[in-house]
C-alpha atoms as a PDB file:
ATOM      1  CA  UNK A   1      80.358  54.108 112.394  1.00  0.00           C
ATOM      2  CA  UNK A   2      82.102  53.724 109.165  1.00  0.00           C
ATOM      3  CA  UNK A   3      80.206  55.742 107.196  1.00  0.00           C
ATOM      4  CA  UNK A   4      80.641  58.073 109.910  1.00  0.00           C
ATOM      5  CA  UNK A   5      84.451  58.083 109.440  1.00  0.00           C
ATOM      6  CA  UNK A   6      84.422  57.780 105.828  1.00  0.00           C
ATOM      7  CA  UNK A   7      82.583  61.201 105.886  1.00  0.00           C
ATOM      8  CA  UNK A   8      85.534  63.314 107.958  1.00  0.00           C
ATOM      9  CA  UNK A   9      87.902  61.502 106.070  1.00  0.00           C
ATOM     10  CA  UNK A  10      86.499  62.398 102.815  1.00  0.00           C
ATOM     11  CA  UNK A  11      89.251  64.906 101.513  1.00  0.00           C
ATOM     12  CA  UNK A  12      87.150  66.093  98.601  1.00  0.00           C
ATOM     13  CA  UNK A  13      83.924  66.911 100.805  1.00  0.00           C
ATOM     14  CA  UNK A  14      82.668  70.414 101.710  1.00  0.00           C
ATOM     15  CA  UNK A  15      85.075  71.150 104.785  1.00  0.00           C
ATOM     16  CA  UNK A  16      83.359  70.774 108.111  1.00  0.00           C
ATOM     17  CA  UNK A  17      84.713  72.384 110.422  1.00  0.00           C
ATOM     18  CA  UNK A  18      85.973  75.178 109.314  1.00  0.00           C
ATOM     19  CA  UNK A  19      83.010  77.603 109.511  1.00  0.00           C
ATOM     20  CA  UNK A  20      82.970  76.855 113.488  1.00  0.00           C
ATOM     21  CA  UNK A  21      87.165  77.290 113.767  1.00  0.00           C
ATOM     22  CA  UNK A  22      87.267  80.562 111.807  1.00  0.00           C
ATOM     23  CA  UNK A  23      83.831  81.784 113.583  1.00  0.00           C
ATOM     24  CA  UNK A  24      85.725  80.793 117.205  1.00  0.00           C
ATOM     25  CA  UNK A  25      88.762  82.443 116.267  1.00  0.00           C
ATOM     26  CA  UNK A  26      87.002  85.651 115.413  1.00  0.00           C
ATOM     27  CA  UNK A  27      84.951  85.607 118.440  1.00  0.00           C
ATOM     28  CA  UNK A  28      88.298  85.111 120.430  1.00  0.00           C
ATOM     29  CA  UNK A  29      90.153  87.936 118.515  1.00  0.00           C
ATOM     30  CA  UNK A  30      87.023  90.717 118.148  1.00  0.00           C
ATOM     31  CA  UNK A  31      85.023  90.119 121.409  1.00  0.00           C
ATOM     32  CA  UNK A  32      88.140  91.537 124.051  1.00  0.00           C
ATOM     33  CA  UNK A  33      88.607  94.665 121.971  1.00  0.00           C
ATOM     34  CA  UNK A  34      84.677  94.857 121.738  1.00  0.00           C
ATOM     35  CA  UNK A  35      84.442  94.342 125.735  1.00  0.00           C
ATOM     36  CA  UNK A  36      86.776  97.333 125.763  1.00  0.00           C
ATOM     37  CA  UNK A  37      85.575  99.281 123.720  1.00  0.00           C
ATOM     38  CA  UNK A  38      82.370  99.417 125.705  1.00  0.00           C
ATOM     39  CA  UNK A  39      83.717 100.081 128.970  1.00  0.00           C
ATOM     40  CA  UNK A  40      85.422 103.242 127.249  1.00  0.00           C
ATOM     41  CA  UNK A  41      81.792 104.583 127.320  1.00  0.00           C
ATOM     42  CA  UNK A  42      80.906 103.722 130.982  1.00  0.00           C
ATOM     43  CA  UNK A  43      79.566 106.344 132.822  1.00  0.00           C
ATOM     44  CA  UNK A  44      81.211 105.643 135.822  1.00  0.00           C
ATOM     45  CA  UNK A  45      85.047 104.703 136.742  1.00  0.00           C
ATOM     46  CA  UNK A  46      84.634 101.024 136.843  1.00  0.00           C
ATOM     47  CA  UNK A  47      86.577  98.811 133.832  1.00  0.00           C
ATOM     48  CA  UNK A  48      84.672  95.606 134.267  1.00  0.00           C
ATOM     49  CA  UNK A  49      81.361  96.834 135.870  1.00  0.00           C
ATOM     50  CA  UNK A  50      78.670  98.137 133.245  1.00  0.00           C
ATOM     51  CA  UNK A  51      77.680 101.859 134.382  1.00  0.00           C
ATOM     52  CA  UNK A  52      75.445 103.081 131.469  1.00  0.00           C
ATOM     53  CA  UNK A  53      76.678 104.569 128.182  1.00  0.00           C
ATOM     54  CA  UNK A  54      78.857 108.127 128.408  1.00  0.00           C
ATOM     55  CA  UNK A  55      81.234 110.686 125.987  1.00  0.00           C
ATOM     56  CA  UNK A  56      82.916 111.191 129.773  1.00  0.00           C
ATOM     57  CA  UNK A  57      86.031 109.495 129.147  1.00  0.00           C
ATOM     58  CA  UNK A  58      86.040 110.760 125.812  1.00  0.00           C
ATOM     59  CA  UNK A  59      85.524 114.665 126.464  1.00  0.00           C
ATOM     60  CA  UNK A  60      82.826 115.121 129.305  1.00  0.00           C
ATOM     61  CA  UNK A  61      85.388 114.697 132.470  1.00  0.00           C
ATOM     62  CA  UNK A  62      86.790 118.180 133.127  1.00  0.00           C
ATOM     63  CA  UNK A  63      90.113 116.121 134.605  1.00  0.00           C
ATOM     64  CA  UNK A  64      89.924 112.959 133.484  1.00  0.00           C
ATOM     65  CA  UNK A  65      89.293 112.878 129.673  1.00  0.00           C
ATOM     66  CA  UNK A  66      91.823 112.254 126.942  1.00  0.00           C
ATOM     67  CA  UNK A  67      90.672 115.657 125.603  1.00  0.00           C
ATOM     68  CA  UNK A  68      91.364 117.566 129.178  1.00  0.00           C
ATOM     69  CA  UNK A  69      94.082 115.338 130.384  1.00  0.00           C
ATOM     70  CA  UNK A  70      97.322 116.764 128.339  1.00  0.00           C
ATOM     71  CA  UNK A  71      99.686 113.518 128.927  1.00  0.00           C
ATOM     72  CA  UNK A  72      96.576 111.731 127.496  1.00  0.00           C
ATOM     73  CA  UNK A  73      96.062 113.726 123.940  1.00  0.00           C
ATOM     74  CA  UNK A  74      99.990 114.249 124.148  1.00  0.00           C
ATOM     75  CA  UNK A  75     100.781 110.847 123.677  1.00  0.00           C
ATOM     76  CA  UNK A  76      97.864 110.421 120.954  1.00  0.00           C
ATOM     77  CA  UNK A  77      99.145 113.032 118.967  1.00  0.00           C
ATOM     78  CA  UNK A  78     102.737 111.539 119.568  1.00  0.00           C
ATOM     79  CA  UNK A  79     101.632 108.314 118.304  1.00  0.00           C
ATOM     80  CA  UNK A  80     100.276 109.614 115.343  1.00  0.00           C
ATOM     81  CA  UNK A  81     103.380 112.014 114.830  1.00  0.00           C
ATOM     82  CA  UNK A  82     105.538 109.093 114.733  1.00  0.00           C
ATOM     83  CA  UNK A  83     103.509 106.466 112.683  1.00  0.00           C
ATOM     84  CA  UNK A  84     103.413 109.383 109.863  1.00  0.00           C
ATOM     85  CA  UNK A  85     106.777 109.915 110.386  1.00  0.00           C
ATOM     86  CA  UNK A  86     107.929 106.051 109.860  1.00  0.00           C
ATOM     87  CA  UNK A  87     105.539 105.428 107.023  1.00  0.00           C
ATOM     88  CA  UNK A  88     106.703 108.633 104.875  1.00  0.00           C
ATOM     89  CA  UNK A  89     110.252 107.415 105.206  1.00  0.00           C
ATOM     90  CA  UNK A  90     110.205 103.627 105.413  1.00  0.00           C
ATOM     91  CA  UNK A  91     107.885 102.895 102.617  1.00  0.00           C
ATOM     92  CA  UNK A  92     110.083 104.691 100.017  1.00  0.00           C
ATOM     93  CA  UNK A  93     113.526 103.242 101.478  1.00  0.00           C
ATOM     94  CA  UNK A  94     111.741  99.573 101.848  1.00  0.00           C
ATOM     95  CA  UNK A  95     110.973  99.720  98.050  1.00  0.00           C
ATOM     96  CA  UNK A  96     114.052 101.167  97.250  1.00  0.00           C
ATOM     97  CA  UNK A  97     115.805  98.341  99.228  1.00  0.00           C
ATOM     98  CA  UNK A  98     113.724  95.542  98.359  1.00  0.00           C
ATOM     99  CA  UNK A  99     114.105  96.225  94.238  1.00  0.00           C
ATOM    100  CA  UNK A 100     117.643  96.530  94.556  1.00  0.00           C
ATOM    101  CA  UNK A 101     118.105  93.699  96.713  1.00  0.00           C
ATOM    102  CA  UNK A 102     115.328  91.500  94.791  1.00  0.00           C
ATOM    103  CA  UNK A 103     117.746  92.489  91.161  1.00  0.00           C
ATOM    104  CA  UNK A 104     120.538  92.153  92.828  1.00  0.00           C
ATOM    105  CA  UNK A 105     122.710  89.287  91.053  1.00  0.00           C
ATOM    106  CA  UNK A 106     126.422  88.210  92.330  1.00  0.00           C
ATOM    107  CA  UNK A 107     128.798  88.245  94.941  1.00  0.00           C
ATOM    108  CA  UNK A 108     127.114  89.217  98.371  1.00  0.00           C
ATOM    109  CA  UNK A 109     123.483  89.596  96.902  1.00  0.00           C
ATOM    110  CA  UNK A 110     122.528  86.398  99.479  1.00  0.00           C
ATOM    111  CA  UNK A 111     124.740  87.872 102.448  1.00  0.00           C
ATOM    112  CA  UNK A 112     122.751  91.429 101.862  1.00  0.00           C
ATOM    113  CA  UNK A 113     119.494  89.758 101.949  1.00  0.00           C
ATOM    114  CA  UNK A 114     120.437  88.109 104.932  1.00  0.00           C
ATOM    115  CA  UNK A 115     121.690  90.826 106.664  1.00  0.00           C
ATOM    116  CA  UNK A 116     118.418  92.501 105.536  1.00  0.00           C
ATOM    117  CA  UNK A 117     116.405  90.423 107.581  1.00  0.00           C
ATOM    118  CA  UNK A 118     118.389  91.067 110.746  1.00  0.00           C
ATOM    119  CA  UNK A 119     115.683  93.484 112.623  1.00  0.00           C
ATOM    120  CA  UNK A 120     112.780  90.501 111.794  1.00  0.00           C
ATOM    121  CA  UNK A 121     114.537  88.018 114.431  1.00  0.00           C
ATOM    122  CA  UNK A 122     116.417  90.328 116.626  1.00  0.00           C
ATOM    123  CA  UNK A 123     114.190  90.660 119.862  1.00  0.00           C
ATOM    124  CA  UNK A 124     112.615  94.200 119.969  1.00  0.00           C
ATOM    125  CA  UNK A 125     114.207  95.199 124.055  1.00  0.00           C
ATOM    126  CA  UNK A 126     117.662  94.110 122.330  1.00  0.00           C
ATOM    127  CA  UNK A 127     116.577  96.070 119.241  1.00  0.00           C
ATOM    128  CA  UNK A 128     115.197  99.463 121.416  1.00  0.00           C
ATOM    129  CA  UNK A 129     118.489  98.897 123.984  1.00  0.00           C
ATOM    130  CA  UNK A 130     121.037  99.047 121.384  1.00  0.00           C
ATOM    131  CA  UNK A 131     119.371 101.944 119.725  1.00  0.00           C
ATOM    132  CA  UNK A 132     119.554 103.624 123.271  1.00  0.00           C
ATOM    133  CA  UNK A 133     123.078 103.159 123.888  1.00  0.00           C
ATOM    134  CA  UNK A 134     123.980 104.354 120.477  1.00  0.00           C
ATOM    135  CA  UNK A 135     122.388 107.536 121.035  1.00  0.00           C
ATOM    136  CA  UNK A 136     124.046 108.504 123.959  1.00  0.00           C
ATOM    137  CA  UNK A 137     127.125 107.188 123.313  1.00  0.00           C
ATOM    138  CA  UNK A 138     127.421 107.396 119.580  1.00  0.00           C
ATOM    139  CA  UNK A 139     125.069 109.651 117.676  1.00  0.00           C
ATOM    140  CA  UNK A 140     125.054 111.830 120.641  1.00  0.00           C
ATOM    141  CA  UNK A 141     123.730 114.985 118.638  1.00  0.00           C
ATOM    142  CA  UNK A 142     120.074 112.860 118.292  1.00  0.00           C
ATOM    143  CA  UNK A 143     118.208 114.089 121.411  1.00  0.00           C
ATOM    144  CA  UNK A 144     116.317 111.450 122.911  1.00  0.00           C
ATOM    145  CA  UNK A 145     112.536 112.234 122.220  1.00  0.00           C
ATOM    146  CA  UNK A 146     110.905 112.411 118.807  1.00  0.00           C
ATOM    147  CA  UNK A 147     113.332 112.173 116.630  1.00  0.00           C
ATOM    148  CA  UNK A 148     115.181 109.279 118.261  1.00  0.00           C
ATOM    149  CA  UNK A 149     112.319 107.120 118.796  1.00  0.00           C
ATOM    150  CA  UNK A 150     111.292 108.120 114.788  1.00  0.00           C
ATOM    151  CA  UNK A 151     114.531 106.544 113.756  1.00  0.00           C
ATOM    152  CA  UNK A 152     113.656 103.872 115.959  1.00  0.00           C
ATOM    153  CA  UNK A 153     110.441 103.120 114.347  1.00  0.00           C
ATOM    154  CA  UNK A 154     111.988 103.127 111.103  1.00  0.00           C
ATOM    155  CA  UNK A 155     115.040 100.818 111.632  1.00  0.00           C
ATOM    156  CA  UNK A 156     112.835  98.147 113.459  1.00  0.00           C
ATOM    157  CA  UNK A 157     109.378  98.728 110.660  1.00  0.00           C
ATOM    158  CA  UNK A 158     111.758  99.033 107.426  1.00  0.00           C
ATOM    159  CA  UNK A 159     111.774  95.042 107.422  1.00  0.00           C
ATOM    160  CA  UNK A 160     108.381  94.070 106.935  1.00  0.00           C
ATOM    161  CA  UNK A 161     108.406  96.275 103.712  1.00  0.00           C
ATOM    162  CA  UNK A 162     111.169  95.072 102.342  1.00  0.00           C
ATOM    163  CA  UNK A 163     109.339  91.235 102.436  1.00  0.00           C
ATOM    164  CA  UNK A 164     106.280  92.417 101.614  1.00  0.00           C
ATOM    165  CA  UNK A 165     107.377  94.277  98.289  1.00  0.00           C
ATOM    166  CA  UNK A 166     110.140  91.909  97.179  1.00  0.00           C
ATOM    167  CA  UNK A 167     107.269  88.802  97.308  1.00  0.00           C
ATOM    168  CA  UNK A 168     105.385  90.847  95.030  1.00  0.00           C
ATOM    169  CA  UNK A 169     108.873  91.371  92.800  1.00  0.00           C
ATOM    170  CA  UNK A 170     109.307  87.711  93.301  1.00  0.00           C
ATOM    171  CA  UNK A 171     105.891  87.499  91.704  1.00  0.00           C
ATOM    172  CA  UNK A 172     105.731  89.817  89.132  1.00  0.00           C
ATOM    173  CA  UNK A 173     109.042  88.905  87.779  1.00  0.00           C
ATOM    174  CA  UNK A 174     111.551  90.972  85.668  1.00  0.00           C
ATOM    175  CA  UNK A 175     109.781  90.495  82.543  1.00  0.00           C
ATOM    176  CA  UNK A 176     107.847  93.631  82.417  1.00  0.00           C
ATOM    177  CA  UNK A 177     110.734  96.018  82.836  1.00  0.00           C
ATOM    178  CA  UNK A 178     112.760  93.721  80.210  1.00  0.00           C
ATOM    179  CA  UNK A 179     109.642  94.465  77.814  1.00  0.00           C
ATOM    180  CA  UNK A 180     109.432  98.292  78.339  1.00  0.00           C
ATOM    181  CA  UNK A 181     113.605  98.347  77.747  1.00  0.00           C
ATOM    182  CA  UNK A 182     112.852  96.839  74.684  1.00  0.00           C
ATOM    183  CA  UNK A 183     109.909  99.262  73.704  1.00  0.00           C
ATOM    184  CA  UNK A 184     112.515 102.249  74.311  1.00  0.00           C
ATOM    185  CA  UNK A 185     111.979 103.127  77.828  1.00  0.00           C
ATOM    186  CA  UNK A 186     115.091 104.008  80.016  1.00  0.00           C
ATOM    187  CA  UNK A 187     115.898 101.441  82.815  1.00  0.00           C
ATOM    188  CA  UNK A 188     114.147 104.817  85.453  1.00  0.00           C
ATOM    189  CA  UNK A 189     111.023 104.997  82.863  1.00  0.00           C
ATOM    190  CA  UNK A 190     110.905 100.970  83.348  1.00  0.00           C
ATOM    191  CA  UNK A 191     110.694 101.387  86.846  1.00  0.00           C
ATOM    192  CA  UNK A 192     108.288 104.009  86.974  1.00  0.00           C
ATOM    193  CA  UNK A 193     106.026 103.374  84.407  1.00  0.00           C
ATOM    194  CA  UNK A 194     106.320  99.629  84.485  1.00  0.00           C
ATOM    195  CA  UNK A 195     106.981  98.044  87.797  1.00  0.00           C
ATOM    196  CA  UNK A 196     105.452 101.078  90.030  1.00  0.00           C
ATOM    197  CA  UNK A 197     102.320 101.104  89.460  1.00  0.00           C
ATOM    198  CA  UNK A 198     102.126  96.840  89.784  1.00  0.00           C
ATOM    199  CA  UNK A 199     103.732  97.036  93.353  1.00  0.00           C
ATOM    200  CA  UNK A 200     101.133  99.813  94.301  1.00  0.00           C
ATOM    201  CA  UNK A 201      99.277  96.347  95.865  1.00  0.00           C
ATOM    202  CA  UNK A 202     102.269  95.589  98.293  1.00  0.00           C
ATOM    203  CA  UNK A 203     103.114  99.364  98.982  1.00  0.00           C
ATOM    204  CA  UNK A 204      99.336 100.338 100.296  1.00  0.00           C
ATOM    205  CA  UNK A 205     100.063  97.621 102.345  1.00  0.00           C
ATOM    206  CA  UNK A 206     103.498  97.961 103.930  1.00  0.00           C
ATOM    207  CA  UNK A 207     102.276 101.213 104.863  1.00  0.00           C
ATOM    208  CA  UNK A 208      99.126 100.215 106.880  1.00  0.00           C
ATOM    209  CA  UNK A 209     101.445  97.825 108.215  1.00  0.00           C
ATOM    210  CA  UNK A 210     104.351 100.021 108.972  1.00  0.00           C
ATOM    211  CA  UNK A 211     101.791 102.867 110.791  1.00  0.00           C
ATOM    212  CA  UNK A 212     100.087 100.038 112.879  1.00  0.00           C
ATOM    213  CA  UNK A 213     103.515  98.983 114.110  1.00  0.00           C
ATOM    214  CA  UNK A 214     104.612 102.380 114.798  1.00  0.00           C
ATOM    215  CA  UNK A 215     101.418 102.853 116.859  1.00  0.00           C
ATOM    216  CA  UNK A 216     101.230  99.798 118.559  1.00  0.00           C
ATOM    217  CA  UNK A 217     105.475  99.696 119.549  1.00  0.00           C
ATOM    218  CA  UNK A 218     105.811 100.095 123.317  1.00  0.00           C
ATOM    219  CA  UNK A 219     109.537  98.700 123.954  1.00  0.00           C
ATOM    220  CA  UNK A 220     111.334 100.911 121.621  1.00  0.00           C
ATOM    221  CA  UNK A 221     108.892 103.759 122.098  1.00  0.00           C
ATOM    222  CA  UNK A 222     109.592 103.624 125.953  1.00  0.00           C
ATOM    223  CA  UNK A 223     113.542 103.074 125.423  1.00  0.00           C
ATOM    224  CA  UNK A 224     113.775 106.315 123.224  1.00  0.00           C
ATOM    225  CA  UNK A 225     111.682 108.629 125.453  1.00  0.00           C
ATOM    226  CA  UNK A 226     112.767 111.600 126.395  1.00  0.00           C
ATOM    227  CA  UNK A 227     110.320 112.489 128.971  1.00  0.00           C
ATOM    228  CA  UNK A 228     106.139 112.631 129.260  1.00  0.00           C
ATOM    229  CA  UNK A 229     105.957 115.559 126.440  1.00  0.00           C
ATOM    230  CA  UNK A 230     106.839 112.158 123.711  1.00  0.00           C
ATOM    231  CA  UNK A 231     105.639 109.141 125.912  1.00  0.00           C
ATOM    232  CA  UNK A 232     103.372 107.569 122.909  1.00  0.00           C
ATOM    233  CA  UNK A 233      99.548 105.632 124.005  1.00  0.00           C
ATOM    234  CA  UNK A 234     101.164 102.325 124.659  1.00  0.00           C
ATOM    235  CA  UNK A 235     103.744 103.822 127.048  1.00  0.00           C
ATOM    236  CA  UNK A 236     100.858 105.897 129.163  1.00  0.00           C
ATOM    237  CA  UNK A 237      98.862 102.812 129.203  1.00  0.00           C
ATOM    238  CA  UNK A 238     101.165 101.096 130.522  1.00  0.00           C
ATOM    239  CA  UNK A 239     102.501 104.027 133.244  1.00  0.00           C
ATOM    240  CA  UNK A 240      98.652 104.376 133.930  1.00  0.00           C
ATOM    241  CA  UNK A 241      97.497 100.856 133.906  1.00  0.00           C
ATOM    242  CA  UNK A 242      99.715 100.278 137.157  1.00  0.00           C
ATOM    243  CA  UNK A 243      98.497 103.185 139.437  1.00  0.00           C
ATOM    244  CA  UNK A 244      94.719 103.589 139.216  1.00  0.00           C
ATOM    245  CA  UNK A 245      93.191 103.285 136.034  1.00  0.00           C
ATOM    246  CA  UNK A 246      90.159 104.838 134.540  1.00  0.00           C
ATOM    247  CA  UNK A 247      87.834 103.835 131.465  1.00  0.00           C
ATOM    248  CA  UNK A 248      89.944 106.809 130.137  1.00  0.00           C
ATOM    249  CA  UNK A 249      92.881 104.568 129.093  1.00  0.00           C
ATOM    250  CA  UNK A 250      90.217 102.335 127.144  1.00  0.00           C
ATOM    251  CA  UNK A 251      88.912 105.891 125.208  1.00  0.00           C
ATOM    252  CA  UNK A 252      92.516 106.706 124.084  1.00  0.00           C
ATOM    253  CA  UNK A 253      93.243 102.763 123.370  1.00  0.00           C
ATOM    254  CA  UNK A 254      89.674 103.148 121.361  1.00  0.00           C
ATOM    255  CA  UNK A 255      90.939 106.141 119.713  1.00  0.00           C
ATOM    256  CA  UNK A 256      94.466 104.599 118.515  1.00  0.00           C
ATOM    257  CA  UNK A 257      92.446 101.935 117.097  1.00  0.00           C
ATOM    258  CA  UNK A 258      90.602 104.074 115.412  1.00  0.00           C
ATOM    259  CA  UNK A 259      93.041 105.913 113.854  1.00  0.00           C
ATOM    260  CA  UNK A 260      94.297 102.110 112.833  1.00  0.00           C
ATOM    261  CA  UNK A 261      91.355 101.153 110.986  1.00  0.00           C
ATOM    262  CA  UNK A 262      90.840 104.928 109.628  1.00  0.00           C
ATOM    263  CA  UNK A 263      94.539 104.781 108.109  1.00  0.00           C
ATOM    264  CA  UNK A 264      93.775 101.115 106.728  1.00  0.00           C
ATOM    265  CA  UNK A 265      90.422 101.725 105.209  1.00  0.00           C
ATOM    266  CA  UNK A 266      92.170 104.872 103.468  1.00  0.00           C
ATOM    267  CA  UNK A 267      94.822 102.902 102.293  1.00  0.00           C
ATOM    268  CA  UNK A 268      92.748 100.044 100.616  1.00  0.00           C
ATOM    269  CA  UNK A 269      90.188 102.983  98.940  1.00  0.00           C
ATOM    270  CA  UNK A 270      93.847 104.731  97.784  1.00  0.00           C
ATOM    271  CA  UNK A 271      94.496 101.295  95.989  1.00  0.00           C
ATOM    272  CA  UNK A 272      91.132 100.605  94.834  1.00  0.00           C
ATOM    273  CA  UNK A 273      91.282 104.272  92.784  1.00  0.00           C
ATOM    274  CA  UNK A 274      94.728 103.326  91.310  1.00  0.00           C
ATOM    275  CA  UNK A 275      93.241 100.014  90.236  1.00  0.00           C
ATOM    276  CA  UNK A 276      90.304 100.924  88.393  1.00  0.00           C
ATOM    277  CA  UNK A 277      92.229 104.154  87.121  1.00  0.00           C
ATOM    278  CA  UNK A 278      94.984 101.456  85.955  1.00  0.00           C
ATOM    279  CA  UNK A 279      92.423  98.497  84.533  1.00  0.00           C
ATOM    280  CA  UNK A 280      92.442  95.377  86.473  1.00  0.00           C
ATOM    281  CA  UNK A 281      95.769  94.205  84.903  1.00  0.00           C
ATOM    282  CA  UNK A 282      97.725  97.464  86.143  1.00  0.00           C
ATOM    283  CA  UNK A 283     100.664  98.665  84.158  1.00  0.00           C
ATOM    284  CA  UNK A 284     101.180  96.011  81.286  1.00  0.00           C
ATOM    285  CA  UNK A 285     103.331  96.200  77.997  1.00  0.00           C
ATOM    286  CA  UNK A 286     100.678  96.837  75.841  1.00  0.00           C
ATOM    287  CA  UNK A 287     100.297 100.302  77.465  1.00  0.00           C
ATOM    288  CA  UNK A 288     104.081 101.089  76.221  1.00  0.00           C
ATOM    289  CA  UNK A 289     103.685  99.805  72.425  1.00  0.00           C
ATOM    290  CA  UNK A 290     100.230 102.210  73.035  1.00  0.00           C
ATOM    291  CA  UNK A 291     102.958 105.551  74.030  1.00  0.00           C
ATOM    292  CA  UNK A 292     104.640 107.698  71.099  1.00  0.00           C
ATOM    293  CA  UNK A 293     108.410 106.703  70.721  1.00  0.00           C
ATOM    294  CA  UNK A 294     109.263 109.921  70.558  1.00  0.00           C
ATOM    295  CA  UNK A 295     107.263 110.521  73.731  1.00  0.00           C
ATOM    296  CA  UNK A 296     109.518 107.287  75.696  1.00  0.00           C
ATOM    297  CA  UNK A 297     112.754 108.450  74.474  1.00  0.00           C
END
């Protein structure tokens, strides 16, 4: 019995368990969307009855389908609208904002950051009703629809970029822009040549992150709606989920998450190519004593 607890106490032994907890927790996380997944391919209407293996929920059911049913392909095509939309604006303004918060030095730089981080613990109804009433009662020339939800999106994803690129400022440190200054480059060609193409790490991923937030966000989505024409898949699940649902709602959930893991898998080759374009190392200072003078001036 000693030995026994002299070998879990060991801190410096192979760990035990930890095979069997991640194993468990993958099985808890992968198996629900797996069990859905399949029942998006049932050939009949049932959601927890197997009924064979079918495209009809996909594009077979003349009514039913997310490819004949419009509200169903609408709000795909909405989703994806507005996750394009939020990561082709917030990515650049969440760099932007994290560099110049991150260099920031003096009076206010900790208030800003602060401020900054505002959206992260502010509950996402209070978040999607404040947006609401500022619409209508503020900013009344944005329309409720598209682009009202699209600002949405932005104001509540532009957060998690900003953290994600200023840890990897935090990381990388000033030092490489201080070392292309003092190779000739301007305090832009610093930035661009320098510290760009080391953040490329943290920017492929703010964006995966920013576009699955966008696609997964129901509360401000809903809030923001101007009708079914720019309901988005989380807000027809949930209108559909209470009436009489079909396997069709798992298709178009199966479809969102495809586009999810599509967009991610993109994203990671995009930052494998700039990596082995770039050497493992990315942009260093040897690469500026390597460039003409003449050429950095």
């Amino acid at each position: 019995m000693t030995r026994l607890r002299s070998w879990l106490a060991n801190p410096w032994g192979k760990p035990r368990f930890l095979v069997l907890f991640t194993a468990l927790y993958l099985a808890w996380s992968i198996v629900p969307i797996l069990v859905a997944i399949r029942f998006s391919f049932n050939e009949g209407r049932s959601r927890s009855t197997s009924q064979g293996w079918s495209l009809r929920w996909y594009t077979g059911d003349p009514d039913l389908s997310v490819l004949h049913d419009p509200t169903m392909h609408t709000a795909l095509l909405q989703s994806l609208r507005l996750a394009l939309i939020a990561v082709l604006v917030t990515v650049p303004l969440g760099v932007a904002l994290a560099v110049g918060l991150t260099r920031w030095r003096g009076r206010g730089s900790g208030t800003a950051r602060g401020v900054s981080l505002a959206t992260l613990v502010t509950p996402e109804i209070v978040m999607g009703t404040a947006l609401l009433l500022v619409f209508l009662n503020l900013l009344t020339f944005v329309e409720l629809g598209t682009m009202a939800q699209a600002i949405g999106h932005i104001t509540f994803s532009l957060v998690f970029v900003v953290i994600i690129v200023r840890a990897r400022l935090l990381a990388i440190g000033p030092h490489y822009e201080e070392a292309a200054r003092d190779l000739g480059a301007s305090q832009l060609q610093a930035v661009r040549l320098a510290l760009l193409p080391m953040l490329v790490p943290a920017i492929v991923a703010s964006g995966i992150i920013v576009f699955a937030i966008s696609m997964d966000d129901f509360v401000i989505s809903n809030f923001l709606s101007s009708g079914t024409s720019t309901d988005t898949v989380p807000v027809r699940i949930y209108a559909t989920g209470r009436t009489a649902p079909t396997p069709a709602l798992n298709a178009l959930a199966t479809l969102t998450l495809g586009a999810t893991i599509v967009i991610a898998l993109l994203g990671f080759l995009l930052w494998r190519t700039v990596r082995a374009a770039r050497g493992q190392a990315g942009s260093t200072v040897g690469e500026f004593a390597a460039l003409d003078a003449e050429t950095i001036r």
